[in-house]
PDB file of N, CA and C in Angstrom:
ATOM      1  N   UNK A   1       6.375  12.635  -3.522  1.00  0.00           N
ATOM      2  CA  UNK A   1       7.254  12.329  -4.619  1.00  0.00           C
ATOM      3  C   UNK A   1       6.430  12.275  -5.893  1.00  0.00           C
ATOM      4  N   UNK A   2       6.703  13.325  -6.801  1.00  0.00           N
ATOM      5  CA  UNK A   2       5.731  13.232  -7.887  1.00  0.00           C
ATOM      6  C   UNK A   2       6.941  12.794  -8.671  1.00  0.00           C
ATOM      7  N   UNK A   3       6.271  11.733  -9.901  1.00  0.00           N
ATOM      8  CA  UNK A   3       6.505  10.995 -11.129  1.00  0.00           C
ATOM      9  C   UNK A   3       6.126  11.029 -12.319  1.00  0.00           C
ATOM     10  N   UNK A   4       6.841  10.814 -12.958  1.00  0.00           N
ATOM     11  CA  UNK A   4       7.235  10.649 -14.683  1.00  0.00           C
ATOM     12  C   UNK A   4       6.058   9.575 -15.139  1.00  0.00           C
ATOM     13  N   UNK A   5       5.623   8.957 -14.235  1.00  0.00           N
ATOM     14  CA  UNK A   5       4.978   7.454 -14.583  1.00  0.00           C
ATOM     15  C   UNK A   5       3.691   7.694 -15.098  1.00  0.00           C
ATOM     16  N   UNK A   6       3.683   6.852 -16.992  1.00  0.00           N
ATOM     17  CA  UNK A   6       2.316   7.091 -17.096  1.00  0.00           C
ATOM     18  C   UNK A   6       1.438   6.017 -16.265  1.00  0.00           C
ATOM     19  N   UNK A   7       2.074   4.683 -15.907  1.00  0.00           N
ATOM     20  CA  UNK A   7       1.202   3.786 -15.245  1.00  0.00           C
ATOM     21  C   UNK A   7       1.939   3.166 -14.193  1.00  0.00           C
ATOM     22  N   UNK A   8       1.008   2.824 -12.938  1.00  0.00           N
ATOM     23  CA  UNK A   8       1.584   2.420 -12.234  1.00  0.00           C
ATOM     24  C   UNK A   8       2.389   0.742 -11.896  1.00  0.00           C
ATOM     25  N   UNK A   9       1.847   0.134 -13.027  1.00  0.00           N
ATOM     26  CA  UNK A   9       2.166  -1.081 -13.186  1.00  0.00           C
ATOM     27  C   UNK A   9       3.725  -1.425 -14.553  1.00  0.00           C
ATOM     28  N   UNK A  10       4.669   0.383 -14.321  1.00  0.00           N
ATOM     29  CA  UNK A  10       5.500   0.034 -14.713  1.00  0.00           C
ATOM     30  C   UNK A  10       6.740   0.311 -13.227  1.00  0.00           C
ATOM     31  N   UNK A  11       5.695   0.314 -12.597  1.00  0.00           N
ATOM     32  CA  UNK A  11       6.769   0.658 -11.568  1.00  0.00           C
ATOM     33  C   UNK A  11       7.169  -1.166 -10.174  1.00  0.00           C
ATOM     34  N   UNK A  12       8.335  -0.865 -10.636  1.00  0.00           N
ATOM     35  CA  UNK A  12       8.808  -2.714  -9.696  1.00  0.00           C
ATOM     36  C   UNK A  12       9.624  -2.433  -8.199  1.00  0.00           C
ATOM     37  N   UNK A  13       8.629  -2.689  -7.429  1.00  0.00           N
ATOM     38  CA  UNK A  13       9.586  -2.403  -5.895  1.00  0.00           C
ATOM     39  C   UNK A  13      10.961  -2.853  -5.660  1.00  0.00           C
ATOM     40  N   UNK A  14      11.912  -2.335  -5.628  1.00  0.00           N
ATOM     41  CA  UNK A  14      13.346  -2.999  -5.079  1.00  0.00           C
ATOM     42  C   UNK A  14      13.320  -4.079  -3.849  1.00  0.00           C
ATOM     43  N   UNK A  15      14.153  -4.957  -3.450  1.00  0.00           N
ATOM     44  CA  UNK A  15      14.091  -5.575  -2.323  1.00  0.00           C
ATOM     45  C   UNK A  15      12.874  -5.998  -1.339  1.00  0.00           C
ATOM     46  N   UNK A  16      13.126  -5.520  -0.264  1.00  0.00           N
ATOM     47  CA  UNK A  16      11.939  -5.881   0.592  1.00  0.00           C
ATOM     48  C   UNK A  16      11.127  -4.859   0.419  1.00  0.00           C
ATOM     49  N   UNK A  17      10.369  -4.194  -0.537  1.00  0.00           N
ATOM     50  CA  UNK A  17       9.543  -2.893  -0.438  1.00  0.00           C
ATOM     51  C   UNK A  17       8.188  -3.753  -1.455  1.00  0.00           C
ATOM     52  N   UNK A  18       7.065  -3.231  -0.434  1.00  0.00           N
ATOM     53  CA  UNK A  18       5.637  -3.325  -1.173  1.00  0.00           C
ATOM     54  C   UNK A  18       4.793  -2.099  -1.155  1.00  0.00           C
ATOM     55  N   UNK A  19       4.278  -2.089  -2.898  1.00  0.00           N
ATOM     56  CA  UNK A  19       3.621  -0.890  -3.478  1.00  0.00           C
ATOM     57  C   UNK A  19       2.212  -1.161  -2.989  1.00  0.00           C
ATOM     58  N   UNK A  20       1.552  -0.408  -1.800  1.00  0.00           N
ATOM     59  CA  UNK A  20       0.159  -0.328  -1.723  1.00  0.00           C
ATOM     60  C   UNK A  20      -0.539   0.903  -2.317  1.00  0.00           C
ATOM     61  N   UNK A  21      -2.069   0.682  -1.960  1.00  0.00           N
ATOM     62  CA  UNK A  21      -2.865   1.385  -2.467  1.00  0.00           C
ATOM     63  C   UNK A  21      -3.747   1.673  -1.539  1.00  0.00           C
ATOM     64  N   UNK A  22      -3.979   2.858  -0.670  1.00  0.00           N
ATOM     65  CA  UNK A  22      -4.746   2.851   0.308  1.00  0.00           C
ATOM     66  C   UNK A  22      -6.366   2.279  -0.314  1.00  0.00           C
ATOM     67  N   UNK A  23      -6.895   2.067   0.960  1.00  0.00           N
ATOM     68  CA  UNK A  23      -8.761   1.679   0.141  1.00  0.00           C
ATOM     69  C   UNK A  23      -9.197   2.692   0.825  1.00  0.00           C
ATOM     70  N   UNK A  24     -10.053   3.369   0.034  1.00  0.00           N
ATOM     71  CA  UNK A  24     -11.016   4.136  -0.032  1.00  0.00           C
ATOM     72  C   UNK A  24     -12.280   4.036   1.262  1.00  0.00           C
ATOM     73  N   UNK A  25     -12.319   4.886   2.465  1.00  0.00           N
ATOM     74  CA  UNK A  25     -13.462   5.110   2.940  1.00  0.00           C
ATOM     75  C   UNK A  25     -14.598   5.103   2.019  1.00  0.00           C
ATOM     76  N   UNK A  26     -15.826   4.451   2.509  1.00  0.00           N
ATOM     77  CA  UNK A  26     -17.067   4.994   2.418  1.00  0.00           C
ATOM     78  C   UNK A  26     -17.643   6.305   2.770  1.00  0.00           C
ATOM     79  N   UNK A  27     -18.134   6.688   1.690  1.00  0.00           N
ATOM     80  CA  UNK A  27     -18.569   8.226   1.428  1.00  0.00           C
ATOM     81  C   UNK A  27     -19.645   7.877   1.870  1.00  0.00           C
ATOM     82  N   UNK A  28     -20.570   7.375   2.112  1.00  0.00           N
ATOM     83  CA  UNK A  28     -22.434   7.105   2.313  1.00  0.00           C
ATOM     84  C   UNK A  28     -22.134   6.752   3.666  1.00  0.00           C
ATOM     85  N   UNK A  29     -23.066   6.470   4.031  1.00  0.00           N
ATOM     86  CA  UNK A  29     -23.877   5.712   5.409  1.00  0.00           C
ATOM     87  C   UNK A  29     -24.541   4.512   5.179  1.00  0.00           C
ATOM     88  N   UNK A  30     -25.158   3.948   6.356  1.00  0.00           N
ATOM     89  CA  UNK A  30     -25.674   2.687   5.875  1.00  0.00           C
ATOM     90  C   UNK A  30     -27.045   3.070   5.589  1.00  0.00           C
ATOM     91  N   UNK A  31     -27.474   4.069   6.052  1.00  0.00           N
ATOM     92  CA  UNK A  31     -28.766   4.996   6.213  1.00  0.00           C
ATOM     93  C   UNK A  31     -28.737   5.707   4.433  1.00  0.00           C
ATOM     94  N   UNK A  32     -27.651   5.605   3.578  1.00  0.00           N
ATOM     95  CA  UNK A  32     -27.672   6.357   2.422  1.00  0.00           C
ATOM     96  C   UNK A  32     -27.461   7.803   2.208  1.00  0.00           C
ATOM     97  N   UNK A  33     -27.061   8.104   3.624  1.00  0.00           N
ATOM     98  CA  UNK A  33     -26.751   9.831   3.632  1.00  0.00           C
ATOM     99  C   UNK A  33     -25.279   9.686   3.183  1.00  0.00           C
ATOM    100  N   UNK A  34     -24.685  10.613   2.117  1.00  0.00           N
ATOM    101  CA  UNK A  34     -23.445  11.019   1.766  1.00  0.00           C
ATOM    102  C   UNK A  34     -22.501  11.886   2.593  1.00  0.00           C
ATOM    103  N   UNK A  35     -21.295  11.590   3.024  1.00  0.00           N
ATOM    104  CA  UNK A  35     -20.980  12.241   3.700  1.00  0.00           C
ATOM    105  C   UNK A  35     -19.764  13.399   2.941  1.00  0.00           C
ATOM    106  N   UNK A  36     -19.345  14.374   3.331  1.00  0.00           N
ATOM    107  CA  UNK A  36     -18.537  15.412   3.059  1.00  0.00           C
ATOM    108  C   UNK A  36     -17.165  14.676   3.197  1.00  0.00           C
ATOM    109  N   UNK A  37     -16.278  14.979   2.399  1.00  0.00           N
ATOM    110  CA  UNK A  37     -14.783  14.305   2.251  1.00  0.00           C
ATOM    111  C   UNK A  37     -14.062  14.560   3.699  1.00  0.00           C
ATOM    112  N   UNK A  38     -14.591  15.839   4.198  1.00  0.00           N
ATOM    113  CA  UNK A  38     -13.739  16.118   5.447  1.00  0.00           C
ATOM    114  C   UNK A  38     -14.140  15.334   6.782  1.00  0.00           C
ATOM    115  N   UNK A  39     -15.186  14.614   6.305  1.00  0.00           N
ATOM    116  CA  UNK A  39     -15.875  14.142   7.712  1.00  0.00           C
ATOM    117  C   UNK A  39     -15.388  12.401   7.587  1.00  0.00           C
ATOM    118  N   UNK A  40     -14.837  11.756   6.461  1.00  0.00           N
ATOM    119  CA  UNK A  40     -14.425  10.611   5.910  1.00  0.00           C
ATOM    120  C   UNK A  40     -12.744  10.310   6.258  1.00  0.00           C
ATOM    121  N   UNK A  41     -12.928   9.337   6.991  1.00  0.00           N
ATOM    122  CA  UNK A  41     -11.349   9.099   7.823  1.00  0.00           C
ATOM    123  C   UNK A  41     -10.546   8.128   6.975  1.00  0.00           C
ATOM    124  N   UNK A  42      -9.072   8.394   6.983  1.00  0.00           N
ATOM    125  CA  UNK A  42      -8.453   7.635   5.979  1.00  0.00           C
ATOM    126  C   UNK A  42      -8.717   6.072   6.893  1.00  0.00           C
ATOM    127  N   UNK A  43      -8.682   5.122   6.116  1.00  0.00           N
ATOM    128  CA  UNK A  43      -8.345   3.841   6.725  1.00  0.00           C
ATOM    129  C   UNK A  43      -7.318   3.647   6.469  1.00  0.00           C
ATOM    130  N   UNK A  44      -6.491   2.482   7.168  1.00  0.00           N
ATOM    131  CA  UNK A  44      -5.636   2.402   7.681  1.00  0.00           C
ATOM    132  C   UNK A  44      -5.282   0.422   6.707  1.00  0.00           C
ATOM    133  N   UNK A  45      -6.162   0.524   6.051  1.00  0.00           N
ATOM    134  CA  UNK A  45      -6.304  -0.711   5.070  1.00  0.00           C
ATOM    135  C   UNK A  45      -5.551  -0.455   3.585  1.00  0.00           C
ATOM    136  N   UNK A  46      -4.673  -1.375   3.326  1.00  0.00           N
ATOM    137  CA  UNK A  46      -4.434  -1.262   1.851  1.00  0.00           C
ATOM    138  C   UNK A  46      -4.783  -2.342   1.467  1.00  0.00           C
ATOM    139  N   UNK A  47      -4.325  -1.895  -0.260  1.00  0.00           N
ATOM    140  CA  UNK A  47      -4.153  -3.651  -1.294  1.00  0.00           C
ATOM    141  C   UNK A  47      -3.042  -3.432  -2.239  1.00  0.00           C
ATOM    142  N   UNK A  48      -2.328  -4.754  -1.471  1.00  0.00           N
ATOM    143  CA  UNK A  48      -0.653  -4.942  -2.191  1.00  0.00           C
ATOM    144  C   UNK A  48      -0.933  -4.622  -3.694  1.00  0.00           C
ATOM    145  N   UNK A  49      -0.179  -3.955  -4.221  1.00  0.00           N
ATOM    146  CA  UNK A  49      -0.183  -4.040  -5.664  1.00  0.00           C
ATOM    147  C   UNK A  49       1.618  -4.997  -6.400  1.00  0.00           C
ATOM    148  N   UNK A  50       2.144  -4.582  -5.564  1.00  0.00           N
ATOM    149  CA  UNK A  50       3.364  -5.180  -6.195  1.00  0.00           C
ATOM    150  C   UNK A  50       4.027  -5.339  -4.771  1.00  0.00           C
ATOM    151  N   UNK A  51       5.731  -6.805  -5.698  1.00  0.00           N
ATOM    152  CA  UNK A  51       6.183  -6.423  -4.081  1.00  0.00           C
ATOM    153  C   UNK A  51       7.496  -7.225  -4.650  1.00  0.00           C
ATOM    154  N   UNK A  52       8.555  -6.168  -3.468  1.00  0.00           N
ATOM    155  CA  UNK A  52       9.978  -6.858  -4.203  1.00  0.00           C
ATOM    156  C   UNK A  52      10.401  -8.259  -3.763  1.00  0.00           C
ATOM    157  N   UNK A  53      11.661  -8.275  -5.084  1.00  0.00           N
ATOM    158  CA  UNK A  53      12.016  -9.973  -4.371  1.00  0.00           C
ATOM    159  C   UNK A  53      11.994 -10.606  -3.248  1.00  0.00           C
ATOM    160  N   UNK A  54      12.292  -9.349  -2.183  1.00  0.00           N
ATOM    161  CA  UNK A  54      13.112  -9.858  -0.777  1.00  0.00           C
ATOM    162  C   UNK A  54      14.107  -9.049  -0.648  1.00  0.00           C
ATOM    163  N   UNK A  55      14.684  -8.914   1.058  1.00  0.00           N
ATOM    164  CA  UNK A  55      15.807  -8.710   1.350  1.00  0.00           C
ATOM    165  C   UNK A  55      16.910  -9.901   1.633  1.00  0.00           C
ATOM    166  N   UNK A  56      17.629  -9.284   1.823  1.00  0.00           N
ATOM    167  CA  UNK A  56      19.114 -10.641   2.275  1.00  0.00           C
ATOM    168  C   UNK A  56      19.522 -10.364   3.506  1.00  0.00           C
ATOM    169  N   UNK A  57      19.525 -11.774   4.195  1.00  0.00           N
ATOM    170  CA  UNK A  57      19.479 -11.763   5.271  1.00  0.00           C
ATOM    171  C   UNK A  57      21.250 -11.750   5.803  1.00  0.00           C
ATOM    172  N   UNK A  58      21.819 -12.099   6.754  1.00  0.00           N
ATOM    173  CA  UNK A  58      22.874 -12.199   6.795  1.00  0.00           C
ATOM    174  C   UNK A  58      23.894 -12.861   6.099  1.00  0.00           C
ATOM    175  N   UNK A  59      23.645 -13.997   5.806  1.00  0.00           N
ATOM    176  CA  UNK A  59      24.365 -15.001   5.074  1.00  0.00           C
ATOM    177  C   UNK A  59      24.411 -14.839   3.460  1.00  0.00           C
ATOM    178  N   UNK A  60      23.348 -13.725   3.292  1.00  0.00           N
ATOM    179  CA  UNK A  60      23.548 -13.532   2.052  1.00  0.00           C
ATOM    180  C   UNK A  60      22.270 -14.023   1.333  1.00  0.00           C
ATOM    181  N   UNK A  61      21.517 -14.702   1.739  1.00  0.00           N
ATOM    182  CA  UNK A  61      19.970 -15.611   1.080  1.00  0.00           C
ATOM    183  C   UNK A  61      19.110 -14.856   0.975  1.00  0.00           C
ATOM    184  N   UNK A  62      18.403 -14.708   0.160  1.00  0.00           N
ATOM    185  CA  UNK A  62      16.954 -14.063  -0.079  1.00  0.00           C
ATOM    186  C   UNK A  62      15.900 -14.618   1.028  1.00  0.00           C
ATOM    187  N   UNK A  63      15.283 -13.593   1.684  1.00  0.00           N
ATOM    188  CA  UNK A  63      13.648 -14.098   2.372  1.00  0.00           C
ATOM    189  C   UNK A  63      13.152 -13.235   2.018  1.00  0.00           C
ATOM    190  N   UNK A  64      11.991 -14.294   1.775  1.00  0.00           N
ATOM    191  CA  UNK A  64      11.056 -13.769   0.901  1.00  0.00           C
ATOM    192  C   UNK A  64       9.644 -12.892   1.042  1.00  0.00           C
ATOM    193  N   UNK A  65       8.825 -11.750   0.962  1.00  0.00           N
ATOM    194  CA  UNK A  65       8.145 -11.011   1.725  1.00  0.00           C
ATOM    195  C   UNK A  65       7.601 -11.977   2.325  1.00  0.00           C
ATOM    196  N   UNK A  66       6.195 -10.935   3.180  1.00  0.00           N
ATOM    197  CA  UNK A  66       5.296 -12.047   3.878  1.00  0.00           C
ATOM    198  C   UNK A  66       3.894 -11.615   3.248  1.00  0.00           C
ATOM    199  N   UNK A  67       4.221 -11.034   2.436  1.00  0.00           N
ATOM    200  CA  UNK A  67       2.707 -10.560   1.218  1.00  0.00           C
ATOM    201  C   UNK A  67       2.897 -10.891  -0.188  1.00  0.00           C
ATOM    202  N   UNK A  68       1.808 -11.105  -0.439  1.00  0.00           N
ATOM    203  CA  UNK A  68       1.751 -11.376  -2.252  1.00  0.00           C
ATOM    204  C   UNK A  68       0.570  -9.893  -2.146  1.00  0.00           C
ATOM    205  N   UNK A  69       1.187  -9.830  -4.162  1.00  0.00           N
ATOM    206  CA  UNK A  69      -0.102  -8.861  -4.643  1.00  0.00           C
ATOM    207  C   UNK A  69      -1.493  -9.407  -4.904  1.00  0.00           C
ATOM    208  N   UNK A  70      -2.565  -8.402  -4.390  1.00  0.00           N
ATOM    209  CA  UNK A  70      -3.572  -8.886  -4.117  1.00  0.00           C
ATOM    210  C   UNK A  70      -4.228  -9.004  -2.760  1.00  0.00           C
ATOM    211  N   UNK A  71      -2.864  -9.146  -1.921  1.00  0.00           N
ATOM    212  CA  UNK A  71      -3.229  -8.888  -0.075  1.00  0.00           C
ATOM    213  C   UNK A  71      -3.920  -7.923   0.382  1.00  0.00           C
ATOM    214  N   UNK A  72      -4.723  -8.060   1.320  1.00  0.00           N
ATOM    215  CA  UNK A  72      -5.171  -6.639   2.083  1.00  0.00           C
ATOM    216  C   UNK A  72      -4.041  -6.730   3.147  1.00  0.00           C
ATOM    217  N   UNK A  73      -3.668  -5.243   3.299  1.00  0.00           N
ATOM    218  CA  UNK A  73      -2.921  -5.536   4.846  1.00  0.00           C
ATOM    219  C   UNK A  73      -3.492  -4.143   5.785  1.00  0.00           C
ATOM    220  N   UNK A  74      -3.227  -4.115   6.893  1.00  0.00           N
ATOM    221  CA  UNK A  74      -2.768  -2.897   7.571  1.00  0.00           C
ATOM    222  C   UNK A  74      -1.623  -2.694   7.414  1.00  0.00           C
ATOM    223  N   UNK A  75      -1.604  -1.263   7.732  1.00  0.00           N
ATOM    224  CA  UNK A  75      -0.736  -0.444   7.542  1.00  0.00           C
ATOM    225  C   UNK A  75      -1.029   0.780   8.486  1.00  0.00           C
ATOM    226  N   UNK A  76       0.656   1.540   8.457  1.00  0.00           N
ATOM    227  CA  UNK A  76       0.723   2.876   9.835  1.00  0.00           C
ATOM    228  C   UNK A  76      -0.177   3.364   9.552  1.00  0.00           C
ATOM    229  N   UNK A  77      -0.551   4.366  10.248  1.00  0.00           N
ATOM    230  CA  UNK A  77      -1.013   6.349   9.969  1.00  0.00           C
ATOM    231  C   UNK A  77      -0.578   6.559   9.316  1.00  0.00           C
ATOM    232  N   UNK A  78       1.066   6.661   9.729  1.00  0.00           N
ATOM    233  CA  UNK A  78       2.046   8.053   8.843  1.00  0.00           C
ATOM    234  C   UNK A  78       3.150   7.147   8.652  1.00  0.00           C
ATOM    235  N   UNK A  79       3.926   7.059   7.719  1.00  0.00           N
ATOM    236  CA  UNK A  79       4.907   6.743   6.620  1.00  0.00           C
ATOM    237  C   UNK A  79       4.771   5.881   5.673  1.00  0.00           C
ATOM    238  N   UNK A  80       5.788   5.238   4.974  1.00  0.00           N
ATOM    239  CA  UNK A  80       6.009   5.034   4.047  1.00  0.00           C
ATOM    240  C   UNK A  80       6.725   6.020   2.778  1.00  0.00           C
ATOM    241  N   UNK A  81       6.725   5.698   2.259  1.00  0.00           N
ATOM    242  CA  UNK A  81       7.134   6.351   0.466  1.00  0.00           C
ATOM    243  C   UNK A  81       5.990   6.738  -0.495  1.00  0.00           C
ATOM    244  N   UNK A  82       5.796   8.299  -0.151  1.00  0.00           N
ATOM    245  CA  UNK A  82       4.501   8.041  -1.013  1.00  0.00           C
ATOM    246  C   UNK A  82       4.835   8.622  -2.560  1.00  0.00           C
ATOM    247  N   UNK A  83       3.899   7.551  -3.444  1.00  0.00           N
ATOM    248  CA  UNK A  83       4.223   8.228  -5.046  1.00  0.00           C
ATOM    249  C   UNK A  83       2.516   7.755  -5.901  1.00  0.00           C
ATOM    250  N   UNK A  84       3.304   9.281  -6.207  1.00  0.00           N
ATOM    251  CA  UNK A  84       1.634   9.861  -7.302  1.00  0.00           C
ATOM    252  C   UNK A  84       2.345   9.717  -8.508  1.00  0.00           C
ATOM    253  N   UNK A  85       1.006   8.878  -8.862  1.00  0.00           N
ATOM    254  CA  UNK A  85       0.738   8.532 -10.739  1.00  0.00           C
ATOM    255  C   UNK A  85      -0.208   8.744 -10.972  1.00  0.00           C
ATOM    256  N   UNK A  86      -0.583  10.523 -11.662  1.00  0.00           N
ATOM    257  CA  UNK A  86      -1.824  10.850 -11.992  1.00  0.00           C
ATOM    258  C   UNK A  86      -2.488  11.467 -10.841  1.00  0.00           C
ATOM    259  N   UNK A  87      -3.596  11.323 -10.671  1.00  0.00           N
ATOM    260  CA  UNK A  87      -4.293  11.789  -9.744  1.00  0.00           C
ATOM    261  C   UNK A  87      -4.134  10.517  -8.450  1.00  0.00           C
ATOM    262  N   UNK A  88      -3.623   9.111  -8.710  1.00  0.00           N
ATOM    263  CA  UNK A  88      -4.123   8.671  -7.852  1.00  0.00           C
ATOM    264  C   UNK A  88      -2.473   8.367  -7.154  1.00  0.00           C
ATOM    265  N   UNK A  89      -2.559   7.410  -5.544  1.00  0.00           N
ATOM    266  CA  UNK A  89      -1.350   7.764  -4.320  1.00  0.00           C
ATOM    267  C   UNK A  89      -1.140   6.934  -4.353  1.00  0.00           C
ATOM    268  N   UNK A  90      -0.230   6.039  -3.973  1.00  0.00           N
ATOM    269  CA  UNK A  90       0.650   5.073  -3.712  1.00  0.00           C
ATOM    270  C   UNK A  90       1.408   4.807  -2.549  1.00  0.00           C
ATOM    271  N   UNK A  91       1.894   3.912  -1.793  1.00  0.00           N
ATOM    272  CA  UNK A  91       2.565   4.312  -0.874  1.00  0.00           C
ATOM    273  C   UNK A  91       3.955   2.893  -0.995  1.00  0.00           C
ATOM    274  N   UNK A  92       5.004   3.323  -1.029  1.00  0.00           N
ATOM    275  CA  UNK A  92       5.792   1.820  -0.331  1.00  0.00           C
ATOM    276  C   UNK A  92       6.409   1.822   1.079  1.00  0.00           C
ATOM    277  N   UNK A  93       6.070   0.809   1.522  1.00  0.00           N
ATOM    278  CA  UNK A  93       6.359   0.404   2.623  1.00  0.00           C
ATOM    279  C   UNK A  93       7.296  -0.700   2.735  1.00  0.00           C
ATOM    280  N   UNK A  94       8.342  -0.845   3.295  1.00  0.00           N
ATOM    281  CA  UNK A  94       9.134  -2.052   3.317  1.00  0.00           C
ATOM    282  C   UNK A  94       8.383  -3.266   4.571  1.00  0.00           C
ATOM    283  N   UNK A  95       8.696  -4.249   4.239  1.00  0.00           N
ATOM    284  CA  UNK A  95       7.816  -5.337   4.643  1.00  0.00           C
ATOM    285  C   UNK A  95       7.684  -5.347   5.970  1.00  0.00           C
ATOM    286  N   UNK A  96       8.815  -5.203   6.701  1.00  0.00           N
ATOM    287  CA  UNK A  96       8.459  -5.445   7.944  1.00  0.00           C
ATOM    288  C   UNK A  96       8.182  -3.891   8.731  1.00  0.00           C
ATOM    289  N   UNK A  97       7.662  -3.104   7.769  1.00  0.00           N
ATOM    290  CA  UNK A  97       6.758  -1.838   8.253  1.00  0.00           C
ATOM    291  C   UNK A  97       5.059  -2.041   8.765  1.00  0.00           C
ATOM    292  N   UNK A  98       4.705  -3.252   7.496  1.00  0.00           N
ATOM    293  CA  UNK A  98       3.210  -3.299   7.231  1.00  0.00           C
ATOM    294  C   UNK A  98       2.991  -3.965   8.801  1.00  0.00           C
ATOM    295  N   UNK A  99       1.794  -4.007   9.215  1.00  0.00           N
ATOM    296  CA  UNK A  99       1.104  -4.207  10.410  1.00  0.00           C
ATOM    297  C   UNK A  99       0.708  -5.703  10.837  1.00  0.00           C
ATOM    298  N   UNK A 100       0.210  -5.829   9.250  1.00  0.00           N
ATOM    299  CA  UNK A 100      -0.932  -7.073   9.391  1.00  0.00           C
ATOM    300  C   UNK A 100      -1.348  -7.450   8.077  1.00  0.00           C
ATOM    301  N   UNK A 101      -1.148  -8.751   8.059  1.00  0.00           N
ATOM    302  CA  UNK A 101      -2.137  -9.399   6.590  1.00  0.00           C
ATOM    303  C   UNK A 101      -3.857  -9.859   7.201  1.00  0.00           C
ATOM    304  N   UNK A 102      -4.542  -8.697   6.345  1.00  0.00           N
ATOM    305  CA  UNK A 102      -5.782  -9.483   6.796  1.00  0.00           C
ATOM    306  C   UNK A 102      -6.766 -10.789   5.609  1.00  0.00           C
ATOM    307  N   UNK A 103      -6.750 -11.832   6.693  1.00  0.00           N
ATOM    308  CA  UNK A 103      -7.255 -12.789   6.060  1.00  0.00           C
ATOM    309  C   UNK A 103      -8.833 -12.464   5.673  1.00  0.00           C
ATOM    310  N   UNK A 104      -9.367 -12.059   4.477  1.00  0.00           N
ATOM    311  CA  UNK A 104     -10.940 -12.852   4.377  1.00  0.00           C
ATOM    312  C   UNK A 104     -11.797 -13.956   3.821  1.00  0.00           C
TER     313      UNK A 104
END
């Protein structure tokens, strides 16, 4: 899904949907050898950037995600919503897609 958006911090998730940002493999080694982009595996780690109010549950009440921005979480392989601003990717995922909040 390519976008109009000059920045990504004008963009506000609807409902239960959170805007991640995959993190970046390490290109080096611990040894300092650089490695080739093709040999560098996506991780499977993001960081929340935004995140909607909530969905409504039956009765009609807001609950509220289970991430704030700023979270690392896991996340799938494959889906989500992905959106490019610029050169760089985005993905939303609705909340109860994400995997895992990791604590550090």
């Amino acid at each position: 899904m390519t976008t109009a958006l000059k920045s990504i911090k004008s963009l506000s998730p609807l409902l239960d949907r959170i805007l991640v940002q995959r993190i970046k493999a390490e290109a080096k080694t611990a040894g300092g050898i650089f490695l080739p982009e093709s040999s560098v595996k996506e991780l499977n780690e993001a960081k929340v950037l935004a995140v909607g109010p909530g969905g409504l549950d039956k009765e009609g009440k807001r609950v509220t995600p289970s991430v704030a921005p700023g979270d690392k979480v896991l996340i799938p392989q494959y889906g989500g919503s992905p959106v490019k601003v610029g050169d760089e990717e985005y993905s939303l995922f609705r909340d109860h897609e994400l995997l895992a909040k990791i604590n550090e």
